[in-house]
Protein backbone atom coordinates (compact mmCIF):
# COMPACT_ATOMS: atom_id res chain seq x y z
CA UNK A 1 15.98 19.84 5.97
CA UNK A 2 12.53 19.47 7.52
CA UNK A 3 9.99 17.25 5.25
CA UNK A 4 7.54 19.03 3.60
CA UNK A 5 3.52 18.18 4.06
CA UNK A 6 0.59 19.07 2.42
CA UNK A 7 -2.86 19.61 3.08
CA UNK A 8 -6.01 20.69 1.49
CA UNK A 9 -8.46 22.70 3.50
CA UNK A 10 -11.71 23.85 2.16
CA UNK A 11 -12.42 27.49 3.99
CA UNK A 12 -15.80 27.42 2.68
CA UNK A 13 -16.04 31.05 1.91
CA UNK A 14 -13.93 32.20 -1.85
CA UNK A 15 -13.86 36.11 -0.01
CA UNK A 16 -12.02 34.63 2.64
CA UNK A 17 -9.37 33.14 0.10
CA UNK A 18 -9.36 36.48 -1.69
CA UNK A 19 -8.69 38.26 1.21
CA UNK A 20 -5.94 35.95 2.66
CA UNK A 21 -4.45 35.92 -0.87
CA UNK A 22 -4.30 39.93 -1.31
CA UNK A 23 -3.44 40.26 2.24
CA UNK A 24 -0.04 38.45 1.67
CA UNK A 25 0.60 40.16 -1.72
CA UNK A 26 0.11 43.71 0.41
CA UNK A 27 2.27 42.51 2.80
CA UNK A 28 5.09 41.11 0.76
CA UNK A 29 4.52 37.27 2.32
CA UNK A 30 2.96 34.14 1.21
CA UNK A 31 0.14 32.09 1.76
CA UNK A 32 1.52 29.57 3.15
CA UNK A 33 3.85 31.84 5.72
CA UNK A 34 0.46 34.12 6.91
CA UNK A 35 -1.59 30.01 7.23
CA UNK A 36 1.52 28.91 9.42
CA UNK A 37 1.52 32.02 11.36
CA UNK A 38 -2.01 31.67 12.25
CA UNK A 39 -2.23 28.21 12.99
CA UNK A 40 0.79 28.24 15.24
CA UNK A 41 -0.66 31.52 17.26
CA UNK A 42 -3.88 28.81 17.51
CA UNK A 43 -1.84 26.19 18.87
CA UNK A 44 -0.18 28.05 20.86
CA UNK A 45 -3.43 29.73 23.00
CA UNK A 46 -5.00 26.49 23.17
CA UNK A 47 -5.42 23.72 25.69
CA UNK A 48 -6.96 20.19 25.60
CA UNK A 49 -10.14 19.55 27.54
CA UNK A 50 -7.44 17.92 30.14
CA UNK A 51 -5.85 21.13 30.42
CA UNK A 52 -2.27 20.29 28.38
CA UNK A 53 -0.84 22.56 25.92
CA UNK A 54 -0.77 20.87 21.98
CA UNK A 55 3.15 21.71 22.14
CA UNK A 56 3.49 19.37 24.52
CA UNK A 57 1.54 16.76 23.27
CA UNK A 58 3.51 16.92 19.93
CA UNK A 59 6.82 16.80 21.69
CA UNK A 60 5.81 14.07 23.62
CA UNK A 61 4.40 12.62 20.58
CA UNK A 62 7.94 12.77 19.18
CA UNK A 63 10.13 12.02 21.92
CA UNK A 64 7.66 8.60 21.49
CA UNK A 65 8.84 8.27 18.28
CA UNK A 66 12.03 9.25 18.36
CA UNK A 67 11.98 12.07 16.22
CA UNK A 68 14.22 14.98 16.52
CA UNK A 69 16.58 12.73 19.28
CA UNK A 70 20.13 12.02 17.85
């Protein structure tokens, strides 16, 4: 089981919650599962100014440390 982790982000705009919030209800997801979704598809089309892709940074990041190796 993965570890769970929090955050608290303030979006600066209560519509945008609003929207977010009936836009999961409409859709039969949650919150949390739409946030993921878009912050992965975020990752995923970005680069670093040095040209390398954020996946690889964290799984270099945790080969580093270890994590995920048995």
């Amino acid at each position: 089981m993965q570890k769970s982790t929090r955050i608290t982000v303030d979006l600066g705009s209560e519509q945008l919650v609003k929207s977010v919030k009936i836009a999961a209800v409409e859709q039969g997801r949650t919150v949390r599962d739409i946030v993921i979704e878009a912050l992965t598809l975020w990752l995923e089309s970005g680069r670093t100014s040095k040209g390398q892709d954020y996946q690889t940074m964290i799984d270099t990041l945790n080969k580093y440390r270890g994590v995920g190796s048995q």
